[in-house]
Protein backbone atom coordinates (compact mmCIF):
# COMPACT_ATOMS: atom_id res chain seq x y z
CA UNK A 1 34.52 20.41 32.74
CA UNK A 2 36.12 21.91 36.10
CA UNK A 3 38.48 25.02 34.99
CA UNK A 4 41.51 25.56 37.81
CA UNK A 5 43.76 28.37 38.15
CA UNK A 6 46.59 27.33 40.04
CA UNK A 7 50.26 28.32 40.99
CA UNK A 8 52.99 26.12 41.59
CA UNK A 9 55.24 28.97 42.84
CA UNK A 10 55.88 31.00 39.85
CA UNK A 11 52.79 33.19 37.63
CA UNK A 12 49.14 31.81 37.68
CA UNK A 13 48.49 29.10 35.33
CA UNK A 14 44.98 27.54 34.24
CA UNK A 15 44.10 24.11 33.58
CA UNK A 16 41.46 21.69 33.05
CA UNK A 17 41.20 19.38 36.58
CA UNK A 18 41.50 15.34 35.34
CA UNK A 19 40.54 12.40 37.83
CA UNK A 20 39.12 12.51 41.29
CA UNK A 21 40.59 12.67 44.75
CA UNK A 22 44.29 11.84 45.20
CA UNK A 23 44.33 10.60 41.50
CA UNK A 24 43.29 14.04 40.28
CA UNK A 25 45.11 16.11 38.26
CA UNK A 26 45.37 19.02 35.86
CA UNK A 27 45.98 19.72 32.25
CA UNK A 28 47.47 23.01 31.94
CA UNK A 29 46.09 24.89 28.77
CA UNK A 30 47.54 28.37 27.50
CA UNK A 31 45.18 31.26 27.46
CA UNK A 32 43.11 32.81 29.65
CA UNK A 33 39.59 30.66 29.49
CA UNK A 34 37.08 33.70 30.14
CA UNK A 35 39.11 36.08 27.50
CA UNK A 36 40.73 34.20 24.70
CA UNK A 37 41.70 31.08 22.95
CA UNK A 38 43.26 28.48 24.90
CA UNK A 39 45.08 25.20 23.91
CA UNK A 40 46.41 22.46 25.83
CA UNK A 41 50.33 22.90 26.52
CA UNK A 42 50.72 19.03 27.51
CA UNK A 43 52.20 19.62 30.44
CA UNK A 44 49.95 17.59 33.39
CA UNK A 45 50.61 18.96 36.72
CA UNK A 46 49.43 16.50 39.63
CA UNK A 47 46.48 18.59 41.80
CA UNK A 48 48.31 17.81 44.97
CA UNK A 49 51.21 19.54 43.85
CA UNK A 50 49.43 22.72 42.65
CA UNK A 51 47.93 25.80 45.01
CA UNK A 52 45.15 26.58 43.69
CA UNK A 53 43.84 30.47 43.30
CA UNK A 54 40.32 31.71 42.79
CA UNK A 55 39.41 30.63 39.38
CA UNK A 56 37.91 34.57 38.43
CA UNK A 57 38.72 37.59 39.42
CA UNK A 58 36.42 39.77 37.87
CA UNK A 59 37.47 42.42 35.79
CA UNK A 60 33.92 44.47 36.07
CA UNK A 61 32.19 43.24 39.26
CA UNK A 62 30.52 40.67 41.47
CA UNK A 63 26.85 41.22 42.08
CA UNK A 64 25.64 39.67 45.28
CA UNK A 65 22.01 39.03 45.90
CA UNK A 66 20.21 39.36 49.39
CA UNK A 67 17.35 37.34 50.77
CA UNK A 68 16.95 34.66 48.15
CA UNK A 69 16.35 32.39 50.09
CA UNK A 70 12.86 32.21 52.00
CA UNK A 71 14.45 30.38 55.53
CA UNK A 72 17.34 32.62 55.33
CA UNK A 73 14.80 35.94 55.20
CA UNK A 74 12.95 34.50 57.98
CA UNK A 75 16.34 33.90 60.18
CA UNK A 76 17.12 37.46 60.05
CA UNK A 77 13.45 39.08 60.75
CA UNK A 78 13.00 39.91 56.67
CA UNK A 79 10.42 40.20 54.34
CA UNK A 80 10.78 38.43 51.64
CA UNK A 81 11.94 40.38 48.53
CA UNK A 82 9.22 41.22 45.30
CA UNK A 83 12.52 41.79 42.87
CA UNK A 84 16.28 40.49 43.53
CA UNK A 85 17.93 42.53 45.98
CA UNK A 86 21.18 43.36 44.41
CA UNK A 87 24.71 45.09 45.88
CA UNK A 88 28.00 45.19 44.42
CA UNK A 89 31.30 43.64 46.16
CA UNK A 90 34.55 44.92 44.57
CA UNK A 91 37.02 42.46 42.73
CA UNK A 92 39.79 43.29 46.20
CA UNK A 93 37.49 41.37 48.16
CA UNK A 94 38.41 37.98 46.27
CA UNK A 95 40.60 35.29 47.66
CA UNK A 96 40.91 31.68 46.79
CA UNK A 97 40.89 28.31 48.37
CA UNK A 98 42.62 27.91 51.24
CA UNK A 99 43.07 31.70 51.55
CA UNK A 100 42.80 33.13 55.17
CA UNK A 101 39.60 35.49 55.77
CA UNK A 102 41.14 38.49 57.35
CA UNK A 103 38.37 40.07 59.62
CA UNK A 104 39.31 43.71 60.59
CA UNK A 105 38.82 45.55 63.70
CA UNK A 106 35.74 47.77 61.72
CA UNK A 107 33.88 44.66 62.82
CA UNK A 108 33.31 41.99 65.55
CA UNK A 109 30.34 40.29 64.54
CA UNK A 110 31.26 38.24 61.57
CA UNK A 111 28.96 35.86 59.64
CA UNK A 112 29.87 33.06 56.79
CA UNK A 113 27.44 32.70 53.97
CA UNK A 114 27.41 29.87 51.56
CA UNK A 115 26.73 30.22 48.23
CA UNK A 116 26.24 29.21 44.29
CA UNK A 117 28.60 31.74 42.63
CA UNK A 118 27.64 31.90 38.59
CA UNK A 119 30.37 33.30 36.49
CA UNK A 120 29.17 34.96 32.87
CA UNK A 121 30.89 34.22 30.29
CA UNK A 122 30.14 36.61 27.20
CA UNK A 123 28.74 40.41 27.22
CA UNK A 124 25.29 40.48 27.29
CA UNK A 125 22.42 42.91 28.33
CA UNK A 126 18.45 42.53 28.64
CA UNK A 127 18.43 38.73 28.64
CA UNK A 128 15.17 36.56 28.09
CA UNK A 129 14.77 34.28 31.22
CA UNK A 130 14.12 31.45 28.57
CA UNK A 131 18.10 32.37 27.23
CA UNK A 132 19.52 33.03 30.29
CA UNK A 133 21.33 29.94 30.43
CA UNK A 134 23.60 30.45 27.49
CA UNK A 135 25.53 33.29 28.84
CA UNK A 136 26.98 31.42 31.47
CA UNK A 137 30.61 30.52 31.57
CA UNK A 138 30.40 27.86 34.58
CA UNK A 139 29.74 27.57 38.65
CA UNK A 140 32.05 28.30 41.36
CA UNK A 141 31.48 28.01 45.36
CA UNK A 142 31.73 31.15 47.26
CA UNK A 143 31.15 32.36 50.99
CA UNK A 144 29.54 35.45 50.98
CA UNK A 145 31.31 36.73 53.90
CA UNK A 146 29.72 39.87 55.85
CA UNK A 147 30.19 42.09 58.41
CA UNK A 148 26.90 41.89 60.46
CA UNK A 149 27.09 44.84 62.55
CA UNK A 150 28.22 47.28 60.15
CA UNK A 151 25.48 45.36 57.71
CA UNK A 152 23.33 46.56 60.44
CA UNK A 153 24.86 50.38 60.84
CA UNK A 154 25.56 51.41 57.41
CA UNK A 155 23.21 52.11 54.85
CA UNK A 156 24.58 50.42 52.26
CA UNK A 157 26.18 47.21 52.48
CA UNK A 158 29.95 48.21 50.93
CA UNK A 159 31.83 47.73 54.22
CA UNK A 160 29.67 45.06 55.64
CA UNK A 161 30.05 42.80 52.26
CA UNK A 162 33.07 44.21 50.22
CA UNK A 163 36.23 44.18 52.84
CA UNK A 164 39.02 42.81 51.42
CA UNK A 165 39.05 38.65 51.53
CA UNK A 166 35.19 39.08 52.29
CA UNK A 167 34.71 37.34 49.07
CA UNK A 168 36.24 33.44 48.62
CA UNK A 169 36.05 31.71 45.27
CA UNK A 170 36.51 28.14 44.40
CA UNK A 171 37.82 25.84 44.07
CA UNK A 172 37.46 26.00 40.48
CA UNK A 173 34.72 26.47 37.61
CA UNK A 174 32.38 23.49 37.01
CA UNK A 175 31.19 24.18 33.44
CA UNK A 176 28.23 21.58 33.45
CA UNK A 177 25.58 21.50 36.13
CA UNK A 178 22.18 21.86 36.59
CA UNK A 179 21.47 24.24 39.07
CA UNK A 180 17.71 23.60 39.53
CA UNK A 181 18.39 21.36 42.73
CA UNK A 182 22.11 20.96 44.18
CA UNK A 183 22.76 20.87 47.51
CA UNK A 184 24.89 23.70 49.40
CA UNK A 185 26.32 22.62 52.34
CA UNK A 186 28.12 24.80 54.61
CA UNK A 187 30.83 23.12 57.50
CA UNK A 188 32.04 25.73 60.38
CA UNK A 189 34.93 23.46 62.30
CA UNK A 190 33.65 20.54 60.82
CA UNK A 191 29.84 20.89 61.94
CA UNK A 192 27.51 21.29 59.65
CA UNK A 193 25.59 25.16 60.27
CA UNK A 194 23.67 25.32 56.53
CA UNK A 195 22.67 22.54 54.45
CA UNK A 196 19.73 23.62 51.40
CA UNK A 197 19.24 23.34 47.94
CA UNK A 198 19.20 25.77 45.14
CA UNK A 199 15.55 24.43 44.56
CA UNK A 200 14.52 26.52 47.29
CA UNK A 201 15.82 29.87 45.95
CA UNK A 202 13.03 32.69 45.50
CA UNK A 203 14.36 33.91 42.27
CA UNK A 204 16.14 30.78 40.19
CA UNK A 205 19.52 31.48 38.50
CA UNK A 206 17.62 31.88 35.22
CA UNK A 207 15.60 34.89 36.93
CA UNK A 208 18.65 36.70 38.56
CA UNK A 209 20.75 36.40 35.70
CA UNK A 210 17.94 38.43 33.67
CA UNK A 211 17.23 40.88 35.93
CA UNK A 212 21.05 41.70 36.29
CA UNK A 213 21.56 41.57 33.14
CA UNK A 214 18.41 44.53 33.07
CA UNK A 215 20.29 46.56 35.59
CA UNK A 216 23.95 46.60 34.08
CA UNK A 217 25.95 45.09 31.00
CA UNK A 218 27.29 42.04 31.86
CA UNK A 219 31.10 41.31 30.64
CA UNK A 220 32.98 37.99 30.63
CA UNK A 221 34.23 37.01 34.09
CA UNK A 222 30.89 39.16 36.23
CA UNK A 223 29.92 37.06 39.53
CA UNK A 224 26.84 36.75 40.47
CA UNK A 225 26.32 35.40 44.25
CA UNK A 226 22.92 33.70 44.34
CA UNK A 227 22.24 33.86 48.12
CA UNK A 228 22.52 31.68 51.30
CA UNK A 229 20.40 29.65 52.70
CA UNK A 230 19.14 29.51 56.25
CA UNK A 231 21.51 28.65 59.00
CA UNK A 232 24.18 31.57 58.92
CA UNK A 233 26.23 32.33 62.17
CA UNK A 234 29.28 33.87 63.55
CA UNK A 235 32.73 33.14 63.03
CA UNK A 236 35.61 33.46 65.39
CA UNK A 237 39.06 34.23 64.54
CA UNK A 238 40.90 30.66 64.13
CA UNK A 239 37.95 28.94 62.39
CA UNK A 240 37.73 27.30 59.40
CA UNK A 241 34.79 27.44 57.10
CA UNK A 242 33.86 25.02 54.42
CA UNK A 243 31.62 25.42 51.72
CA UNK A 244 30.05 22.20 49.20
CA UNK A 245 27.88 22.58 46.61
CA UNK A 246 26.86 19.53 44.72
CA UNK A 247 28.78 19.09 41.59
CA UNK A 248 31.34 21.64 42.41
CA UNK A 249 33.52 20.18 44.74
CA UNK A 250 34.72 22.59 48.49
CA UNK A 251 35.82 25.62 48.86
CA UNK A 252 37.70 25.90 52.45
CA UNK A 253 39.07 29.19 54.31
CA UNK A 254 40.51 29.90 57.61
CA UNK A 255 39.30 32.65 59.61
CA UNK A 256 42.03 35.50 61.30
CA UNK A 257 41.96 38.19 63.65
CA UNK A 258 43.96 41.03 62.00
């Protein structure tokens, strides 16, 4: 099931996305599908005609997780990790499809990063590997945008990860997929600059989601950002960056020089 929040000029809506392509469209429901009961409202709004927004923003956090992926370590002279390497983005830095990427002058060296984004669905803390799985509300795209110089400068990674519009979500949440092995491809202008599958992470979504879930409580509506694989690069004010995961569906964003 792919879950949509969407505008189409007045308050954000959510719906359940019908069809593919140009036939696609959405069934609104009432509710809020991460908090309480929904219910369809019968009202079918075509997907052409709708804007849609980032399908979460979380009310608790987004935990993003560095060096998961082998090739991606390797590209930027790491070792790889023993235990998840976790940071925290805030909820400002969210945008949605479409949305530009507003880079700041704090920075001039700015990278995309494509990613499996897992949204959790129900609080939970400590959980088995082997139950991991069942606290998981669905799977979004996300570009883990980041600040490589001040990545490189500051200790921490709150600037270089956390700016505001650092964090794109979309384009909406695929309830049903296997994550084992999809393919995340990532399109800079049209070229393709990452292409890998999640069967290549170091630590599997089963394993991050339990050893978050060992460092902090996890409410309804937490992100977790899996990691990118190799291939990340620069962006330059006017580009356009395009994630695909497999399953999911694109997640696009302009880039702009504030």
């Amino acid at each position: 099931m792919r879950i949509a929040r969407f505008t189409t000029g007045e308050e954000p809506r959510y719906g359940v996305v019908q069809g593919e392509g140009e036939e696609a469209w959405i069934a609104e429901v009432a509710g809020d599908p991460l908090y309480t009961p929904v219910s369809g409202t019968g009202t079918r709004v075509e997907l052409a005609d709708a804007r849609l927004l980032a399908p979460v923003i979380p009310r608790s956090k987004i935990i993003g997780i560095g060096r998961n992926y082998a090739d991606h370590a390797k590209e930027m002279g790491n070792d790889l990790p023993t235990q998840p390497l976790m940071f925290l983005i805030p909820n400002t830095a969210v945008v949605g499809p479409g949305d530009p990427v507003v880079m700041p002058d704090l920075t001039q060296e700015v990278s995309y990063e494509g990613e499996l984004a897992v949204i959790i669905g129900r609080i939970c803390k400590d959980v088995p590997e082997e139950n991991a799985l069942d606290v998981v509300f669905g799977y979004t795209c996300a570009n883990d945008v980041t600040a490589r110089d001040l990545q490189r400068g500051d200790d921490q990674w709150a600037r270089a990860k956390g700016m505001d519009t650092f964090c794109p979500l979309g384009p909406w949440i695929e309830t049903d997929l296997d994550v084992d092995d999809v393919r995340i491809v990532t399109r800079r202008e049209g070229e393709v600059v990452q292409d890998g599958t999640t069967a290549d992470m170091i630590f599997d979504v089963r394993q991050l989601i339990a050893a978050c879930s060992r460092a902090f409580t996890l409410l309804p509506g937490d992100v977790i950002l899996t990691g990118t694989p190799a291939g990340v690069g620069p962006v330059e004010s006017g580009q356009r960056v395009t994630i695909e995961i497999e399953g999911i569906g694109e997640l696009s964003n302009p880039f702009l020089r504030r």
